[in-house]
N, C-alpha and C. Protein backbone atom coordinates (compact mmCIF):
# COMPACT_ATOMS: atom_id res chain seq x y z
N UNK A 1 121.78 85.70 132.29
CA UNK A 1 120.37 85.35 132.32
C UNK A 1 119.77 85.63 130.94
N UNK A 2 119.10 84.50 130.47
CA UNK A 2 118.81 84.70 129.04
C UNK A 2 117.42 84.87 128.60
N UNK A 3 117.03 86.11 128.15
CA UNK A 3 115.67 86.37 127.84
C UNK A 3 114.52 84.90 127.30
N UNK A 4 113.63 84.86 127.69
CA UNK A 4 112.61 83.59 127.07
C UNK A 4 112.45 84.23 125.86
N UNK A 5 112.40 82.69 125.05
CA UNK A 5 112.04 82.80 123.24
C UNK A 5 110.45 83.60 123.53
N UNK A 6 109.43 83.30 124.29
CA UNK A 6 108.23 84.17 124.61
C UNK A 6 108.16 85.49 124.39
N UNK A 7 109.21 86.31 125.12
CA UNK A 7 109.01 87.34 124.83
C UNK A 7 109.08 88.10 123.73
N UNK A 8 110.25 87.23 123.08
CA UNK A 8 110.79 87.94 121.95
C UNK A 8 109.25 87.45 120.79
N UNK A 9 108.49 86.25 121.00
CA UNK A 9 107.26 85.81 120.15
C UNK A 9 106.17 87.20 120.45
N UNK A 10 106.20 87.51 121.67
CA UNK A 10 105.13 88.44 122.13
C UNK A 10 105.24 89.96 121.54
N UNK A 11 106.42 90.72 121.91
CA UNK A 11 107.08 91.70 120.96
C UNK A 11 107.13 91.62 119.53
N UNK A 12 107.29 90.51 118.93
CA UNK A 12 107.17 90.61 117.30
C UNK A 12 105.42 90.49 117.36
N UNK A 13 104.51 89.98 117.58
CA UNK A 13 103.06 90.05 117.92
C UNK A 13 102.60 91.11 118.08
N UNK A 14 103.22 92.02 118.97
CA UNK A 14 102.85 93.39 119.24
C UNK A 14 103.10 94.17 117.87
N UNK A 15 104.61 93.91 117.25
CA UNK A 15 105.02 94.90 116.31
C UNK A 15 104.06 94.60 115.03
N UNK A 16 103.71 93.70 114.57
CA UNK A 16 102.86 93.43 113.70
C UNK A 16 101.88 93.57 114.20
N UNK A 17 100.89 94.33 115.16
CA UNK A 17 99.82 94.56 115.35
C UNK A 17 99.87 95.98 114.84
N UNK A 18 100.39 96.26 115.20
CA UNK A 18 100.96 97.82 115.47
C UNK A 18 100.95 97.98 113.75
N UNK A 19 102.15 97.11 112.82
CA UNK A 19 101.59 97.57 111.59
C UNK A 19 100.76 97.15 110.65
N UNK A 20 99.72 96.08 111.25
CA UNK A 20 98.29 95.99 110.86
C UNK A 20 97.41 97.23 110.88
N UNK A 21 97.24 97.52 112.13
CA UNK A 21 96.29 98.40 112.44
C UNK A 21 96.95 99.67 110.86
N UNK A 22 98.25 99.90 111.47
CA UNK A 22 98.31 101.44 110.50
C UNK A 22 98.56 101.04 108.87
N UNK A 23 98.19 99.93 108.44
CA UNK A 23 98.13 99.87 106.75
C UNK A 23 96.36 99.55 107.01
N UNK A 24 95.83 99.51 107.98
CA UNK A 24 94.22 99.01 107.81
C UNK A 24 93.77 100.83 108.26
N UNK A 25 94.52 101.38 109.11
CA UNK A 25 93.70 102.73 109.21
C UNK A 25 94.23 104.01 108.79
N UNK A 26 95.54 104.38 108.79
CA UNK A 26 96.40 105.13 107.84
C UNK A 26 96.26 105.25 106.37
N UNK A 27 95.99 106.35 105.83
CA UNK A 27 95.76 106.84 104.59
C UNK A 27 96.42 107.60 103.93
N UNK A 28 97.51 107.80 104.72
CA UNK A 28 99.19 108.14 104.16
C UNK A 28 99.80 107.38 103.71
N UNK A 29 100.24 107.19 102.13
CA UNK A 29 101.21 105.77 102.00
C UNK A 29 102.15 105.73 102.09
N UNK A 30 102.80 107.13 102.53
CA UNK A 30 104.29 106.57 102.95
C UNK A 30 104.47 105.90 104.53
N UNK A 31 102.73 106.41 105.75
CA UNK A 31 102.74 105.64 106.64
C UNK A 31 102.57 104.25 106.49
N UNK A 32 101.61 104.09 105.54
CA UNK A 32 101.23 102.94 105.06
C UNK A 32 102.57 101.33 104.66
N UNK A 33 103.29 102.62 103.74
CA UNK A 33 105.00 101.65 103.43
C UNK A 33 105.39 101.69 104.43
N UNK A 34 105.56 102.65 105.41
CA UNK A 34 106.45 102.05 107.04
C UNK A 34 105.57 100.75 107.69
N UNK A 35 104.31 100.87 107.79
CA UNK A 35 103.60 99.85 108.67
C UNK A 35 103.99 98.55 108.11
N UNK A 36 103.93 98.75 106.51
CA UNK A 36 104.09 97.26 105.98
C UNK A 36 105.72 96.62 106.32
N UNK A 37 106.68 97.70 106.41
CA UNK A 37 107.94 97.33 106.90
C UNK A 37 107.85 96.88 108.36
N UNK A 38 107.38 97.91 109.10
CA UNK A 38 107.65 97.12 110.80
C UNK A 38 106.76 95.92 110.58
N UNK A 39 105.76 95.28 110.02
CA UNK A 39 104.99 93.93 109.81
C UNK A 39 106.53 92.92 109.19
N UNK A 40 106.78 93.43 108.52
CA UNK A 40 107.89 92.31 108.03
C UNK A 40 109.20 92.13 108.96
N UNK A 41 109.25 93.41 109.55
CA UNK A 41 110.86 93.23 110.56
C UNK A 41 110.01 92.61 111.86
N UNK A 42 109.14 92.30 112.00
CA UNK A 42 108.85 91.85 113.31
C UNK A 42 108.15 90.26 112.83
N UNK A 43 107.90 90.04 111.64
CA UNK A 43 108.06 88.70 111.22
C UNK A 43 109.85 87.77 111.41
N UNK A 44 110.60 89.16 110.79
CA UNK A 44 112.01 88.65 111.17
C UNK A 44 112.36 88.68 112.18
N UNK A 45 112.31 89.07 113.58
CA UNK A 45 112.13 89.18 114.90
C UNK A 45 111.68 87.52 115.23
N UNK A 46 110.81 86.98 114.83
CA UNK A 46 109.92 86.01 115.06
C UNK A 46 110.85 84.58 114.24
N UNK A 47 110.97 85.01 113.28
CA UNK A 47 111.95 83.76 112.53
C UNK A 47 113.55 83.65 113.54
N UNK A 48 113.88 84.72 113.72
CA UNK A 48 115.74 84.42 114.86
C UNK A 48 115.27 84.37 116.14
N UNK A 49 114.12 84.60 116.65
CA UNK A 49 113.81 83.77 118.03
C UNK A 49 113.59 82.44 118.05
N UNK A 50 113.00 81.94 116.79
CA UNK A 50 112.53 80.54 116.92
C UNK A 50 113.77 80.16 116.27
N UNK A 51 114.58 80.66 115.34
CA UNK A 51 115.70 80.02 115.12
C UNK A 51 116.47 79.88 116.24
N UNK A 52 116.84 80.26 117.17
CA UNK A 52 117.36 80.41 118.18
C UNK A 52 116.93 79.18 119.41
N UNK A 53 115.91 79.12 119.56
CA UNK A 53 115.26 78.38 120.37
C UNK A 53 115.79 76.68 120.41
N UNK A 54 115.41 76.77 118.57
CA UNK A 54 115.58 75.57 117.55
C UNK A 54 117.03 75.52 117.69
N UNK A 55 118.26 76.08 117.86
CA UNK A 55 119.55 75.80 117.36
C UNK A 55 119.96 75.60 116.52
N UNK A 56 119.18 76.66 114.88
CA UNK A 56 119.23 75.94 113.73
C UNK A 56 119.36 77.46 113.10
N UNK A 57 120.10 77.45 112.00
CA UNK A 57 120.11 78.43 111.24
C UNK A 57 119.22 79.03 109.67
N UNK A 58 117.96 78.24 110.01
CA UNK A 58 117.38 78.16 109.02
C UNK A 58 116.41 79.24 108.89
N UNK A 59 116.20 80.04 110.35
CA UNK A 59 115.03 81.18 110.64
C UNK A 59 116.22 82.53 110.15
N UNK A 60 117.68 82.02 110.44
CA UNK A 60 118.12 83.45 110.29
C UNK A 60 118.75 83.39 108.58
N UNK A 61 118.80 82.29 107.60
CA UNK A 61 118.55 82.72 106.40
C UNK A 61 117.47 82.63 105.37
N UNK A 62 116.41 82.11 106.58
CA UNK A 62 115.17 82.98 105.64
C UNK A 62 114.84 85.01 106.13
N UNK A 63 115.75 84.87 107.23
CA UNK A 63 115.63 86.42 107.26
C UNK A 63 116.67 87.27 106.44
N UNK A 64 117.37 86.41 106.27
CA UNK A 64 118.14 87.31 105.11
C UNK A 64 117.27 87.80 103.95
N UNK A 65 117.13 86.38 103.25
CA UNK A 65 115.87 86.28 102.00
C UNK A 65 115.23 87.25 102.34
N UNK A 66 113.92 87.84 103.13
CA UNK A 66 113.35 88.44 103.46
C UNK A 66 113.95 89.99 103.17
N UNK A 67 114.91 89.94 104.31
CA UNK A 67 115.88 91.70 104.00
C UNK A 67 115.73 92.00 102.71
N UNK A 68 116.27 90.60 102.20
CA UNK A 68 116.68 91.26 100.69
C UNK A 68 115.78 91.74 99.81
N UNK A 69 114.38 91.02 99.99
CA UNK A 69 113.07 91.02 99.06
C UNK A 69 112.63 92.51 99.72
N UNK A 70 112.63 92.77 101.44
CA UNK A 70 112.19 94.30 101.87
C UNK A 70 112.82 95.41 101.19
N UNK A 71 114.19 95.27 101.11
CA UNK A 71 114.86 96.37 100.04
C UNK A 71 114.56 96.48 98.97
N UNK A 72 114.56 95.30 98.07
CA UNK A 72 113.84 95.49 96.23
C UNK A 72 112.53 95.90 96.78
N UNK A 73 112.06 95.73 97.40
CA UNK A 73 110.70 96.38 97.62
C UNK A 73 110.76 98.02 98.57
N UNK A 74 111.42 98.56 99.41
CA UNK A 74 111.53 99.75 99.81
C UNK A 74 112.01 100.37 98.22
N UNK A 75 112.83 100.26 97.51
CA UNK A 75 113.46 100.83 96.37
C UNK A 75 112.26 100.49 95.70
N UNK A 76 111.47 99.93 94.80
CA UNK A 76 110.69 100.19 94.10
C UNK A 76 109.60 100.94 94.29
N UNK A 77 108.75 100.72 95.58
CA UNK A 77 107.91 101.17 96.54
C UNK A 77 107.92 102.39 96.97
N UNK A 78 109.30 103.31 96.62
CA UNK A 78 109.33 104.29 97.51
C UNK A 78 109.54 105.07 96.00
N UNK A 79 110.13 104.29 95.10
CA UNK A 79 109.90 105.20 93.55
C UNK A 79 108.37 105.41 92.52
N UNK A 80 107.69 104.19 93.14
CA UNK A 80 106.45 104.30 92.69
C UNK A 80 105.44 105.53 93.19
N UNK A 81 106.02 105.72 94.46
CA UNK A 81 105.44 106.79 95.68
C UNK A 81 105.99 107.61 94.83
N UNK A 82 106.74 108.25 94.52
CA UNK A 82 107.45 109.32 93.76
C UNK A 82 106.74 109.66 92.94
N UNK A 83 106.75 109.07 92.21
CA UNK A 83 106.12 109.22 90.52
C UNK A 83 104.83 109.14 90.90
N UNK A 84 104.15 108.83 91.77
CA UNK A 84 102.71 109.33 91.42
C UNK A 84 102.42 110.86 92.33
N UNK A 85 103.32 110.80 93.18
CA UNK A 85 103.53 112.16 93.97
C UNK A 85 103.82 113.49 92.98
N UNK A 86 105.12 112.85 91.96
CA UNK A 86 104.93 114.25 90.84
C UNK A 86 103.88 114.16 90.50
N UNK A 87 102.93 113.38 89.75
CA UNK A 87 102.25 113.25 88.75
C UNK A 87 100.80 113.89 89.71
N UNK A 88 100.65 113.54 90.05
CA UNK A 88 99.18 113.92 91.19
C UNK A 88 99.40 115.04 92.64
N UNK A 89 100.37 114.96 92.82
CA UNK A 89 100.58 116.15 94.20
C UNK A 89 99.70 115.63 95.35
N UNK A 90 99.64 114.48 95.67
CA UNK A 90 99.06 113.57 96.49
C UNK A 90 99.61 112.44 97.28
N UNK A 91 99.52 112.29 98.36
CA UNK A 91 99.96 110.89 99.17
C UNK A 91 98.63 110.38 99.62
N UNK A 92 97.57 110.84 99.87
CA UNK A 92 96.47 109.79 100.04
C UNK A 92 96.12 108.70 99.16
N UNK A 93 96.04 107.71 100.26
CA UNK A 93 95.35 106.25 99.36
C UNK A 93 94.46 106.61 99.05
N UNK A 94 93.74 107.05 99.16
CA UNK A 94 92.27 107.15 98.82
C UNK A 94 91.92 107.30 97.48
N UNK A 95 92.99 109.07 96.98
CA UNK A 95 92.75 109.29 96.30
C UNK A 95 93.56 108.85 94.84
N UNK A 96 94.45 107.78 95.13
CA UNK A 96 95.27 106.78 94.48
C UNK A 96 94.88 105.64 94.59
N UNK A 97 93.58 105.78 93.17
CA UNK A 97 92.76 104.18 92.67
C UNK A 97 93.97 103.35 91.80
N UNK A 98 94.54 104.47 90.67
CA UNK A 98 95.06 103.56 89.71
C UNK A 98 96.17 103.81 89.50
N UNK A 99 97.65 103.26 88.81
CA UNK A 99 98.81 103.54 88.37
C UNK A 99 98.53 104.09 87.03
N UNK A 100 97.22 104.61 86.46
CA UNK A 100 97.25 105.05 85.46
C UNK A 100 97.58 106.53 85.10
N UNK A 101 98.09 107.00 84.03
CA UNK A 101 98.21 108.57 83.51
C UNK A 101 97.12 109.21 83.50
């Protein structure tokens, strides 16, 4: 018995709500970098259901593309977090206006 493409549309809907809300109300940026990740893995959630649906392999290598762009971006993203973490002793957005010294 094979799950409906629906649900799997409804669950990626949910998961990107989920990391809307916490990059719109979270002021932690390393919560902030997780929210923006579950927003993108539940975009990819959404591309291999409809690829699936479709019988076409075109949703599951734009999710590759995607993986690949989330990693150059977890690796830069999570070193930028670094370096302003030495530099300031801070993870609030708030108080991280600028990449400046």
């Amino acid at each position: 018995m094979a799950v409906p493409v629906q649900h799997y549309l409804v669950l990626s809907a949910i998961l990107f709500a989920i990391g809307a809300v916490g990059v719109l109300v979270r002021r932690n940026v390393i919560v902030v970098f997780m929210a923006i990740e579950l927003m993108l893995n539940a975009v990819n959630l959404a591309f291999v259901a409809l690829a699936r649906q479709r019988a076409s392999m075109d949703g599951q290598v734009i999710v590759f593309f995607v993986m690949t762009v989330a990693a150059a971006e977890a690796a830069v993203g999570l070193a930028i977090i670094l370096a302003n973490f030495a530099q300031r002793r801070t993870l609030h957005a708030d108080e991280i206006s600028t990449l400046r010294g």
